[in-house]
PDB file of N, CA and C in Angstrom:
ATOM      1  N   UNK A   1      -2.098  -7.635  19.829  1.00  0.00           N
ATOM      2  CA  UNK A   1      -0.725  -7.832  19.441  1.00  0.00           C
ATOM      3  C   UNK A   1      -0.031  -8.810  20.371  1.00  0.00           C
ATOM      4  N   UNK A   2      -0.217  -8.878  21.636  1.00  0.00           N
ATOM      5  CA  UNK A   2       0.364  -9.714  22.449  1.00  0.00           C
ATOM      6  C   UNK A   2       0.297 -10.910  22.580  1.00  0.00           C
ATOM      7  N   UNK A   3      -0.940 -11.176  21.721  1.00  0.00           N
ATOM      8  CA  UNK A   3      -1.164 -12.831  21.890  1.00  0.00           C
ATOM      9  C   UNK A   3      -0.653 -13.686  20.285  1.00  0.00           C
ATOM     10  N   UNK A   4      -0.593 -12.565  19.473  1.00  0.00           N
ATOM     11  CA  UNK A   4       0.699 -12.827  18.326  1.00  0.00           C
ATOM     12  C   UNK A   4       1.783 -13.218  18.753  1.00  0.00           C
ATOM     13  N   UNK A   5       2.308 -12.363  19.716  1.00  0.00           N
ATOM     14  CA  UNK A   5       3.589 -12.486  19.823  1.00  0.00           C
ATOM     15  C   UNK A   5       3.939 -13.218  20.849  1.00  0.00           C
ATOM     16  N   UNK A   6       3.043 -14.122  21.850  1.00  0.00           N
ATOM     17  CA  UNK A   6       3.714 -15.220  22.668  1.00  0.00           C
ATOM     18  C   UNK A   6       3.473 -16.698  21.407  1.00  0.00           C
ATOM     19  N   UNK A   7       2.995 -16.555  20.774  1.00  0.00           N
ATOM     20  CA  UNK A   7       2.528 -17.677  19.848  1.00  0.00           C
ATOM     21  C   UNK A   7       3.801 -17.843  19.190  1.00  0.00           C
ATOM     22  N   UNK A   8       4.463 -16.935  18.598  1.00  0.00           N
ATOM     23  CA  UNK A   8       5.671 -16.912  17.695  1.00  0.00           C
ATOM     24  C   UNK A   8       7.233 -16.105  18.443  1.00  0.00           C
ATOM     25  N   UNK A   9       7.821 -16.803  19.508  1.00  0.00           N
ATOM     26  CA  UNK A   9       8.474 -16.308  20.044  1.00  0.00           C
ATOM     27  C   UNK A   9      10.303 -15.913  18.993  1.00  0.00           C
ATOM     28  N   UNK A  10      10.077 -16.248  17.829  1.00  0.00           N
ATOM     29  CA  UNK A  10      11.257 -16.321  17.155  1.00  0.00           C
ATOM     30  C   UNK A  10      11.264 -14.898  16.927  1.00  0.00           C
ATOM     31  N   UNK A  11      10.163 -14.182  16.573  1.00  0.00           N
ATOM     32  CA  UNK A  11      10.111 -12.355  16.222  1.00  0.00           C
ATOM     33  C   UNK A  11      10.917 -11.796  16.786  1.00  0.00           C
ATOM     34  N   UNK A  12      12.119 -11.051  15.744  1.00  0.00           N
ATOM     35  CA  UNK A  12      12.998  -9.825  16.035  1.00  0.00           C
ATOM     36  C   UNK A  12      12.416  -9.001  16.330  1.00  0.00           C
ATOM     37  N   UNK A  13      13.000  -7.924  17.158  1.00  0.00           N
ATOM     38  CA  UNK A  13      12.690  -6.551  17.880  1.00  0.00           C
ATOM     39  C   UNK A  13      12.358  -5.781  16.486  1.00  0.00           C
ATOM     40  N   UNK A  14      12.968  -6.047  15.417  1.00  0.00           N
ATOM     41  CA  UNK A  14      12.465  -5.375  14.403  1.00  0.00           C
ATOM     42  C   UNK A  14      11.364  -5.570  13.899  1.00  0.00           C
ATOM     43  N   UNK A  15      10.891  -6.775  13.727  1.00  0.00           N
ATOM     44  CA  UNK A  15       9.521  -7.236  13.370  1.00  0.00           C
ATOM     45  C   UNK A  15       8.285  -6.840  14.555  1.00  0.00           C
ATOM     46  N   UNK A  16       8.747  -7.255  15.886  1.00  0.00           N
ATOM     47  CA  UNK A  16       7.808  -6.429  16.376  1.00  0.00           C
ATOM     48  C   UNK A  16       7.690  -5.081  16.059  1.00  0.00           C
ATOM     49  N   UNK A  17       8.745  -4.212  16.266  1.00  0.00           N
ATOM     50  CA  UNK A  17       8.433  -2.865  15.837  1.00  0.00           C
ATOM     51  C   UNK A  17       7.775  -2.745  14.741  1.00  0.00           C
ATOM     52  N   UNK A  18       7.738  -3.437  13.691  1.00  0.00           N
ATOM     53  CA  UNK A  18       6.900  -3.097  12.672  1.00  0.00           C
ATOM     54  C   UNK A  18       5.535  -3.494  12.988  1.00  0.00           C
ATOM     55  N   UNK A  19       5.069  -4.193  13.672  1.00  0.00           N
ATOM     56  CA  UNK A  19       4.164  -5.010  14.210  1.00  0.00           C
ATOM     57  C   UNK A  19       3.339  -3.562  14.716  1.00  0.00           C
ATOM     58  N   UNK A  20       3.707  -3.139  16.017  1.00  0.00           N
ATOM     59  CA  UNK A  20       3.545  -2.635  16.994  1.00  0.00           C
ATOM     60  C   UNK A  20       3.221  -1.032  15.957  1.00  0.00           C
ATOM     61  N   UNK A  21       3.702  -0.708  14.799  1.00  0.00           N
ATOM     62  CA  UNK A  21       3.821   0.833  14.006  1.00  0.00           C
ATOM     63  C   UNK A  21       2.434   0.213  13.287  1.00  0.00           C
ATOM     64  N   UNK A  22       2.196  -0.755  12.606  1.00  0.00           N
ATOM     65  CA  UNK A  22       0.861  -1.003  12.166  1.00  0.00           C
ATOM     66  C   UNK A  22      -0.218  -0.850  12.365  1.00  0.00           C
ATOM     67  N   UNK A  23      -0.400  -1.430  13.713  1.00  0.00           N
ATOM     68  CA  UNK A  23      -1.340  -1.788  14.845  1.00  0.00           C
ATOM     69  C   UNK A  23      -1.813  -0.859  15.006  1.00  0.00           C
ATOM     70  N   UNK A  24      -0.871   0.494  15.696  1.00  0.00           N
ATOM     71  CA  UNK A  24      -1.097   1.577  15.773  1.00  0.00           C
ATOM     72  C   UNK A  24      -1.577   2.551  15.055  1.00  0.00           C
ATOM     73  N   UNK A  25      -1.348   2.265  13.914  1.00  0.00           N
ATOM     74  CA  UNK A  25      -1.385   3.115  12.628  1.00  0.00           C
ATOM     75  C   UNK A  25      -0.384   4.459  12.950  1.00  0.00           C
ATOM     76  N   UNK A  26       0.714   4.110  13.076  1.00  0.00           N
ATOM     77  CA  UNK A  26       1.784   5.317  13.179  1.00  0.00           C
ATOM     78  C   UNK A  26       2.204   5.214  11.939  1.00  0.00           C
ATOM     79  N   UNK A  27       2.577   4.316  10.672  1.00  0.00           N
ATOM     80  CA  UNK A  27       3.076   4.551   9.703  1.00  0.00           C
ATOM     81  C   UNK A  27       3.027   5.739   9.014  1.00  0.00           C
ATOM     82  N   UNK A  28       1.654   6.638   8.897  1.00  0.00           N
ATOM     83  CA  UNK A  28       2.242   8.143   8.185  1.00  0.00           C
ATOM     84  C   UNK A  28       2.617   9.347   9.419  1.00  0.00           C
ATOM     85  N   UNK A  29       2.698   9.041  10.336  1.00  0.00           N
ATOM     86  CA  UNK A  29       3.572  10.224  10.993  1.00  0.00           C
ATOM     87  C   UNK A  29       4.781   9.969  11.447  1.00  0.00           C
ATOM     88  N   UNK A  30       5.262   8.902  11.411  1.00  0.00           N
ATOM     89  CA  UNK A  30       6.551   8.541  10.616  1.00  0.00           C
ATOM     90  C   UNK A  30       7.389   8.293   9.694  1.00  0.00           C
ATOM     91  N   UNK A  31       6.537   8.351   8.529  1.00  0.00           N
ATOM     92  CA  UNK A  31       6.926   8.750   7.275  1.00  0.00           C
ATOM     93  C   UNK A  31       7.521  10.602   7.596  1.00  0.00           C
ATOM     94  N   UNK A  32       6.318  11.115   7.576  1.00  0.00           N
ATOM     95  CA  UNK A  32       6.051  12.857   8.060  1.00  0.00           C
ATOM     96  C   UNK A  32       7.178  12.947   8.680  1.00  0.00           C
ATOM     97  N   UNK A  33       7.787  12.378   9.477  1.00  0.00           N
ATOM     98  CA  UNK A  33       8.881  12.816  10.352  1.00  0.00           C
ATOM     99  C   UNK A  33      10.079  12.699   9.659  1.00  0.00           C
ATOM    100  N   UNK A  34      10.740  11.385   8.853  1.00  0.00           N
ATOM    101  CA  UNK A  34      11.390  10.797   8.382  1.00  0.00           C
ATOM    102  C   UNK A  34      11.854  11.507   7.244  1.00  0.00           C
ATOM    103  N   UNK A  35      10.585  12.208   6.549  1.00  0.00           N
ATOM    104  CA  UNK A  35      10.103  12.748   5.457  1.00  0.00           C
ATOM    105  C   UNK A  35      11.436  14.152   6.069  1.00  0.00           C
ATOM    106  N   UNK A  36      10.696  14.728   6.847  1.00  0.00           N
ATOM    107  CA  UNK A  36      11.424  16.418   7.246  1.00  0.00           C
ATOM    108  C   UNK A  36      13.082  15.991   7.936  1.00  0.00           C
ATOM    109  N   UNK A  37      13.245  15.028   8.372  1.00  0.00           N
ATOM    110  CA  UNK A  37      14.598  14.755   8.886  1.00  0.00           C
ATOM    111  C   UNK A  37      15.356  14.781   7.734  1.00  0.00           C
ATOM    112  N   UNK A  38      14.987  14.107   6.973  1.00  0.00           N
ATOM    113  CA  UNK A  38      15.766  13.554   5.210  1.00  0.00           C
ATOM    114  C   UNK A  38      15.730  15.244   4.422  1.00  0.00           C
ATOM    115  N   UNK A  39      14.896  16.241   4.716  1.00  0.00           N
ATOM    116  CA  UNK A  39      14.725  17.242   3.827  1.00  0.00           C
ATOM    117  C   UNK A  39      15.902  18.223   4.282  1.00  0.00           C
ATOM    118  N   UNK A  40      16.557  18.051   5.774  1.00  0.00           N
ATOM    119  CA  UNK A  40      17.400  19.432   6.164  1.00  0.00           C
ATOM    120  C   UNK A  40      18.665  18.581   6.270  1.00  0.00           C
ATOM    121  N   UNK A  41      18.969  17.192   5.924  1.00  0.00           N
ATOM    122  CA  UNK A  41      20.083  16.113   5.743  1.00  0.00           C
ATOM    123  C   UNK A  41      20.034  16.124   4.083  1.00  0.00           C
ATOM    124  N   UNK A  42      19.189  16.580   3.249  1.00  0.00           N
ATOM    125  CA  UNK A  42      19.666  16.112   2.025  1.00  0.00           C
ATOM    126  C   UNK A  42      20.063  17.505   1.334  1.00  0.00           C
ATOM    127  N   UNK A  43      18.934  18.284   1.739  1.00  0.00           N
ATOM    128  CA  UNK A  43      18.987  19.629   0.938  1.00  0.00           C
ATOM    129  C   UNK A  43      19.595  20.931   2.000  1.00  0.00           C
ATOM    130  N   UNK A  44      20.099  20.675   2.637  1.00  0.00           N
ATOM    131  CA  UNK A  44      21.344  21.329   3.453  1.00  0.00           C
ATOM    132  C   UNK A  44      20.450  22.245   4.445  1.00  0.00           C
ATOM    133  N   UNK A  45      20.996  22.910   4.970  1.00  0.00           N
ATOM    134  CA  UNK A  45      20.566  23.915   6.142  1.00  0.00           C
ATOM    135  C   UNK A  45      19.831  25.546   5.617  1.00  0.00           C
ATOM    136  N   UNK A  46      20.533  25.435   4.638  1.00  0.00           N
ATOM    137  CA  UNK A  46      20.417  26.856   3.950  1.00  0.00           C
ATOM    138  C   UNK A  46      18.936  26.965   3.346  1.00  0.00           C
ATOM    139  N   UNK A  47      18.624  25.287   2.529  1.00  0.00           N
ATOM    140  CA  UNK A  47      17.135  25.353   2.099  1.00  0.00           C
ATOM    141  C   UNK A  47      15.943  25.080   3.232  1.00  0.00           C
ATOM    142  N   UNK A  48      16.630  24.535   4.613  1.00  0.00           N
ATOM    143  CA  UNK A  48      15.781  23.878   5.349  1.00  0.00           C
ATOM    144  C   UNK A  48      15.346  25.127   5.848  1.00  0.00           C
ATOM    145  N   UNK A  49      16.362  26.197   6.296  1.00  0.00           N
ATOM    146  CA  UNK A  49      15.480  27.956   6.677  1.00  0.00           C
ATOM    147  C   UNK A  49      15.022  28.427   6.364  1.00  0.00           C
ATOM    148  N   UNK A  50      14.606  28.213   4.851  1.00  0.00           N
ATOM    149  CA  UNK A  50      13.734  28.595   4.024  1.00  0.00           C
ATOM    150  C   UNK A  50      11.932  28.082   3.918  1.00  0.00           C
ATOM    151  N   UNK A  51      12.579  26.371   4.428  1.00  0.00           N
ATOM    152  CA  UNK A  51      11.354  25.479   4.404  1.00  0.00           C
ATOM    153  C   UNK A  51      10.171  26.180   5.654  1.00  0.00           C
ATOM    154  N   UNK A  52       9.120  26.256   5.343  1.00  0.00           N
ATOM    155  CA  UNK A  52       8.342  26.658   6.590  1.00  0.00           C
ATOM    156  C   UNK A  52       7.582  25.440   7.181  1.00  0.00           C
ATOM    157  N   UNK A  53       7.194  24.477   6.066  1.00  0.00           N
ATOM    158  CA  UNK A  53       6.452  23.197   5.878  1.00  0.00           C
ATOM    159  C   UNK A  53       6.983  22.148   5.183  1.00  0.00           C
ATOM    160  N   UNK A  54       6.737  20.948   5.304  1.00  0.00           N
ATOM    161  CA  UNK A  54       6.410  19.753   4.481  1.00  0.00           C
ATOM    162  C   UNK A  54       5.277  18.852   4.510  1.00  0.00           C
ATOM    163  N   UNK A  55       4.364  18.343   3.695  1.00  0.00           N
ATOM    164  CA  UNK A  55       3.580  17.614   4.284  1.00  0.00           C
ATOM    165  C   UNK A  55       3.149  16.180   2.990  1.00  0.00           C
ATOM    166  N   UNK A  56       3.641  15.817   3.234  1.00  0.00           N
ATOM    167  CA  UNK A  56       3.508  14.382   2.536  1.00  0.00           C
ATOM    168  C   UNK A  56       1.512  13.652   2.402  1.00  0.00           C
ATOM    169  N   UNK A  57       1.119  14.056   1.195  1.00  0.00           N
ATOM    170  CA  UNK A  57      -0.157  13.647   0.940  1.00  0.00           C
ATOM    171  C   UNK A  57       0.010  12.555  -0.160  1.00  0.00           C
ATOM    172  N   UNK A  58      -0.321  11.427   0.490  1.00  0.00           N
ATOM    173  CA  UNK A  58       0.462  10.345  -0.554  1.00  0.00           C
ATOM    174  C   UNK A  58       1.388  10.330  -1.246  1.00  0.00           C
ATOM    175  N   UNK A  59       2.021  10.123  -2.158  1.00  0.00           N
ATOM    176  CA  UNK A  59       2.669  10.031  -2.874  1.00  0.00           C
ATOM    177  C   UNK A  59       3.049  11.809  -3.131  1.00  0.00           C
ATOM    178  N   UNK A  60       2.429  12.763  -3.097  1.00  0.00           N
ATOM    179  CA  UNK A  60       3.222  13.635  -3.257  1.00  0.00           C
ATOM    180  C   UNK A  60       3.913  14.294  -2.238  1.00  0.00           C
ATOM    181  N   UNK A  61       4.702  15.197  -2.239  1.00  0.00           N
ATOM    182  CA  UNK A  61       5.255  16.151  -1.109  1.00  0.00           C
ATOM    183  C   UNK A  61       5.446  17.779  -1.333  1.00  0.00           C
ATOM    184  N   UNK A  62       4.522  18.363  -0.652  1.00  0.00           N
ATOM    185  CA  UNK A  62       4.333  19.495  -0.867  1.00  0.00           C
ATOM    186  C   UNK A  62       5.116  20.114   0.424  1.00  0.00           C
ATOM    187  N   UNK A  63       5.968  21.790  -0.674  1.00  0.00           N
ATOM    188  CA  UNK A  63       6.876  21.635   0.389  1.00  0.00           C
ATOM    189  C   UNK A  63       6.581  23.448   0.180  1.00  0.00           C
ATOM    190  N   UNK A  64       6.395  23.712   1.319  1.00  0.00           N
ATOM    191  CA  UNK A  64       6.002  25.385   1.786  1.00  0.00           C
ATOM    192  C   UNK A  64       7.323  26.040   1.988  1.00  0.00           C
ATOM    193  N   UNK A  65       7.717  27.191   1.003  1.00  0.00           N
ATOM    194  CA  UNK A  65       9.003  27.754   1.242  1.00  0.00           C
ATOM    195  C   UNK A  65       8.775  29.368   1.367  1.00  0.00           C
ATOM    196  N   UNK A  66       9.101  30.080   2.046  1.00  0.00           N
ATOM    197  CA  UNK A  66       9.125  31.544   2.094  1.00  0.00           C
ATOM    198  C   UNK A  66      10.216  32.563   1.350  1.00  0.00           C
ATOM    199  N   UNK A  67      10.432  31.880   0.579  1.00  0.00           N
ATOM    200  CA  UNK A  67      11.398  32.590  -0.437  1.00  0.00           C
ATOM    201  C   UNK A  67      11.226  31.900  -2.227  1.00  0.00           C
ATOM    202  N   UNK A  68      10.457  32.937  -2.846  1.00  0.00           N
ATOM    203  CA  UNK A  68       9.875  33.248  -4.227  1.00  0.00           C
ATOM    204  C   UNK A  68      11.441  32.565  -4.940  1.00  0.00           C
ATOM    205  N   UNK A  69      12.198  33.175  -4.780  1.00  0.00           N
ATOM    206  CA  UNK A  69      13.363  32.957  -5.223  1.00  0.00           C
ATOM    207  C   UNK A  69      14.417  31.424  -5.297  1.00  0.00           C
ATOM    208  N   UNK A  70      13.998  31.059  -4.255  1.00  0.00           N
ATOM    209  CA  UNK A  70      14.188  29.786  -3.565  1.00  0.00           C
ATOM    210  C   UNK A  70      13.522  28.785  -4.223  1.00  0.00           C
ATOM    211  N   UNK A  71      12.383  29.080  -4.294  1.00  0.00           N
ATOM    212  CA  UNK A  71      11.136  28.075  -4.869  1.00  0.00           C
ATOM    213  C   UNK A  71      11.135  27.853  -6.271  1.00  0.00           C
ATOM    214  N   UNK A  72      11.609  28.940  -7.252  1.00  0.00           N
ATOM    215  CA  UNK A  72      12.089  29.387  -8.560  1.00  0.00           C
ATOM    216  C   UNK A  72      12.894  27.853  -8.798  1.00  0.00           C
ATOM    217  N   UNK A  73      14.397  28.444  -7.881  1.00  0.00           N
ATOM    218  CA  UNK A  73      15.332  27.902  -7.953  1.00  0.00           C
ATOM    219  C   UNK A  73      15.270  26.111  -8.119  1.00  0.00           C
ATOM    220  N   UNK A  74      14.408  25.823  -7.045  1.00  0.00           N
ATOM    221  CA  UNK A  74      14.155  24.373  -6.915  1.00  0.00           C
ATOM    222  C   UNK A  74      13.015  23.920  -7.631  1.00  0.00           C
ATOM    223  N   UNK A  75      12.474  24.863  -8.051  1.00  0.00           N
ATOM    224  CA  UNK A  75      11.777  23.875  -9.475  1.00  0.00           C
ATOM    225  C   UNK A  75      12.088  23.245 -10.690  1.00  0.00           C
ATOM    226  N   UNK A  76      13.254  24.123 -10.640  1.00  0.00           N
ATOM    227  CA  UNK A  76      13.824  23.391 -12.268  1.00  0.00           C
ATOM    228  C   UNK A  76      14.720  22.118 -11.978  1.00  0.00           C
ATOM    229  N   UNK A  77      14.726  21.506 -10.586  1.00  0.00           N
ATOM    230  CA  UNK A  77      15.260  20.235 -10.124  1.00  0.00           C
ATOM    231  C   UNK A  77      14.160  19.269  -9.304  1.00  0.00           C
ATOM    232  N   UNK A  78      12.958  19.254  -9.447  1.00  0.00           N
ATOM    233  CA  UNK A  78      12.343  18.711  -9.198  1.00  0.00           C
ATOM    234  C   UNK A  78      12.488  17.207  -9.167  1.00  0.00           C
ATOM    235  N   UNK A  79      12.893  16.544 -10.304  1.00  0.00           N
ATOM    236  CA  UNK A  79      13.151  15.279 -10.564  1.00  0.00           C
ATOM    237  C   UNK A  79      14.288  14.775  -9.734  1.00  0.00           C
ATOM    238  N   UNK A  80      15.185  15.778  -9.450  1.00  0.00           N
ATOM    239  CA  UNK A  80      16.346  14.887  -8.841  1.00  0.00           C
ATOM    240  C   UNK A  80      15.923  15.050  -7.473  1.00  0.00           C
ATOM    241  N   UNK A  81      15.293  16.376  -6.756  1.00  0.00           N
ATOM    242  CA  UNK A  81      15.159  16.170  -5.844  1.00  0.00           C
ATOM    243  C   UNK A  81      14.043  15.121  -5.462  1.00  0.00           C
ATOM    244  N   UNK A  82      13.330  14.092  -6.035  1.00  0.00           N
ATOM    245  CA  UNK A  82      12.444  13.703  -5.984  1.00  0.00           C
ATOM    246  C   UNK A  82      13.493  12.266  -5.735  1.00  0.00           C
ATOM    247  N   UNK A  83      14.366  12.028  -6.555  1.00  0.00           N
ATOM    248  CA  UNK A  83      15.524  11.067  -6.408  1.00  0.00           C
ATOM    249  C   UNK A  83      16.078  10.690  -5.784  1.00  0.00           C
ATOM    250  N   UNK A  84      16.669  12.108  -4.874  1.00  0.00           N
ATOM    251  CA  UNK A  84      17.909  12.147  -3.677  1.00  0.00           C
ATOM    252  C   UNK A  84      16.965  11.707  -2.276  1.00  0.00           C
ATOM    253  N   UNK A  85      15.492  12.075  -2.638  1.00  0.00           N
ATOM    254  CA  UNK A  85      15.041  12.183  -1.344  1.00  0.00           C
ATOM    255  C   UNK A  85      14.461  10.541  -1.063  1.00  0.00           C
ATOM    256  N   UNK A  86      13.770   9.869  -2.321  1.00  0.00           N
ATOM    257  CA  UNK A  86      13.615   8.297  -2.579  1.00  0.00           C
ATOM    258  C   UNK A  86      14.962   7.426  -2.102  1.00  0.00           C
ATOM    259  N   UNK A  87      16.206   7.830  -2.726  1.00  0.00           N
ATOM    260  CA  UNK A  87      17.102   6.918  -2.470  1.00  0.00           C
ATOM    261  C   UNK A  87      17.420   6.638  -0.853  1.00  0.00           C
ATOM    262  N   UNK A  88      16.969   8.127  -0.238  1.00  0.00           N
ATOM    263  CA  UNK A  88      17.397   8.199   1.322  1.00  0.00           C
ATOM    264  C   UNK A  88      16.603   7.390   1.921  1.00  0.00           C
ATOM    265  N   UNK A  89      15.452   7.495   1.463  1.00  0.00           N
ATOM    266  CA  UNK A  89      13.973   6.701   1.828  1.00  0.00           C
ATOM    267  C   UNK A  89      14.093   4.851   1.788  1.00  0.00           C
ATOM    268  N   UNK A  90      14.840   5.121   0.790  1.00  0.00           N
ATOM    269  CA  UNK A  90      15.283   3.253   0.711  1.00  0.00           C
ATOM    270  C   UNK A  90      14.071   2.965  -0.298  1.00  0.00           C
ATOM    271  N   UNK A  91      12.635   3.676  -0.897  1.00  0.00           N
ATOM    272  CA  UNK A  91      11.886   3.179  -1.276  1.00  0.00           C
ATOM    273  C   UNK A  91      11.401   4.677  -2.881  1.00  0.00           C
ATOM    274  N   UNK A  92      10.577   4.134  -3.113  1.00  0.00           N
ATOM    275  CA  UNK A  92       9.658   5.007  -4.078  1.00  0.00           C
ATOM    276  C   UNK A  92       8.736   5.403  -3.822  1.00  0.00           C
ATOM    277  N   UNK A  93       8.785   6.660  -2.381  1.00  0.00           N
ATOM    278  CA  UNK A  93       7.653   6.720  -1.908  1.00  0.00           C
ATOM    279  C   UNK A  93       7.213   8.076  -2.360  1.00  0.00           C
ATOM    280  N   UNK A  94       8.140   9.015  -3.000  1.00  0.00           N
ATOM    281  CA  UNK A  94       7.711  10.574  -3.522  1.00  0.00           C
ATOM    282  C   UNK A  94       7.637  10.213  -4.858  1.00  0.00           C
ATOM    283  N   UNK A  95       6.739  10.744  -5.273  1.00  0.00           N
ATOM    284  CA  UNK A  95       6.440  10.539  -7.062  1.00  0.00           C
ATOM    285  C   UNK A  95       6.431  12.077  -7.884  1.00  0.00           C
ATOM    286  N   UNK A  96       5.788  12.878  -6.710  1.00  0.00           N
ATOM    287  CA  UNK A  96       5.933  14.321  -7.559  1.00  0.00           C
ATOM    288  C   UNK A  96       6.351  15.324  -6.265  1.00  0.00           C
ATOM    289  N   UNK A  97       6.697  16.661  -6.395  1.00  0.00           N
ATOM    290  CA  UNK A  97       6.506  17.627  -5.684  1.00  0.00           C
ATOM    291  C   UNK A  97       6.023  19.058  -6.304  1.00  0.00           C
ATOM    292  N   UNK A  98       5.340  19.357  -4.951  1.00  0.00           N
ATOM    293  CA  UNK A  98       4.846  20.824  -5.099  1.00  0.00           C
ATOM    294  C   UNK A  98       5.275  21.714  -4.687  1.00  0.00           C
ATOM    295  N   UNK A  99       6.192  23.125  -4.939  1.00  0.00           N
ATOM    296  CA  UNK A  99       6.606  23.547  -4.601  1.00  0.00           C
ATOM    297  C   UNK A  99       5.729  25.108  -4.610  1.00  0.00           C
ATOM    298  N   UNK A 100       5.340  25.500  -2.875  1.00  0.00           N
ATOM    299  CA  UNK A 100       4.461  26.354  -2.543  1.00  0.00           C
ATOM    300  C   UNK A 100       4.591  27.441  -2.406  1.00  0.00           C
TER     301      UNK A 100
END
C-alpha cells in the first residue's frame, strides 16, 4: 500500500481509508458493525433488548431475537425493515431477512 500511495500524492484521507479497509480485508466486519449500530438507531432500544444477534451472510441478515412475540411482530414488516435499514446504509446491501 505504501508505495501506491507515495506515487499518487493527491489521495484523500478518505481514499486511503478505503485503500487501507481493502487491503486488509476489513470490509465485512465493518459492514457487521455498521450493520448492529444502524439496528438499535433504526429499530429503537426496545427491539435492540430483544436482539441477542445479528449476523450479516451476504446479502441476507439474520437477526436472533429472544422474544416469540417480538419476532411474530417483525415479520409482517420485513420489507420495510429491509428499507429503513438500506437507506441508512446509503446502499442495497440487505435483500432479505431472517427472523430467528
Amino acid at each position: 500500500m505504501a508505495k501506491n500511495i507515495r506515487h499518487n500524492e493527491s489521495n484523500s484521507i478518505e481514499d486511503l481509508i478505503k485503500i487501507f479497509i481493502k487491503e486488509n480485508n476489513l470490509t465485512k466486519g465493518l459492514r457487521q458493525i455498521t450493520i448492529e449500530e444502524l439496528w438499535v438507531k433504526q429499530m429503537g432500544k426496545g427491539v435492540a433488548s430483544y436482539t441477542d444477534k445479528l449476523i450479516l451472510k451476504g446479502d441476507l441478515l439474520i437477526v436472533y431475537l429472544n422474544s416469540s412475540v417480538l419476532r411474530e411482530e417483525l415479520s409482517y414488516g420485513k420489507e420495510k425493515i429491509i428499507k429503513i435499514l438500506n437507506e441508512a446504509l446509503g446502499e442495497e446491501l440487505i435483500k432479505s431477512i431472517r427472523l430467528t
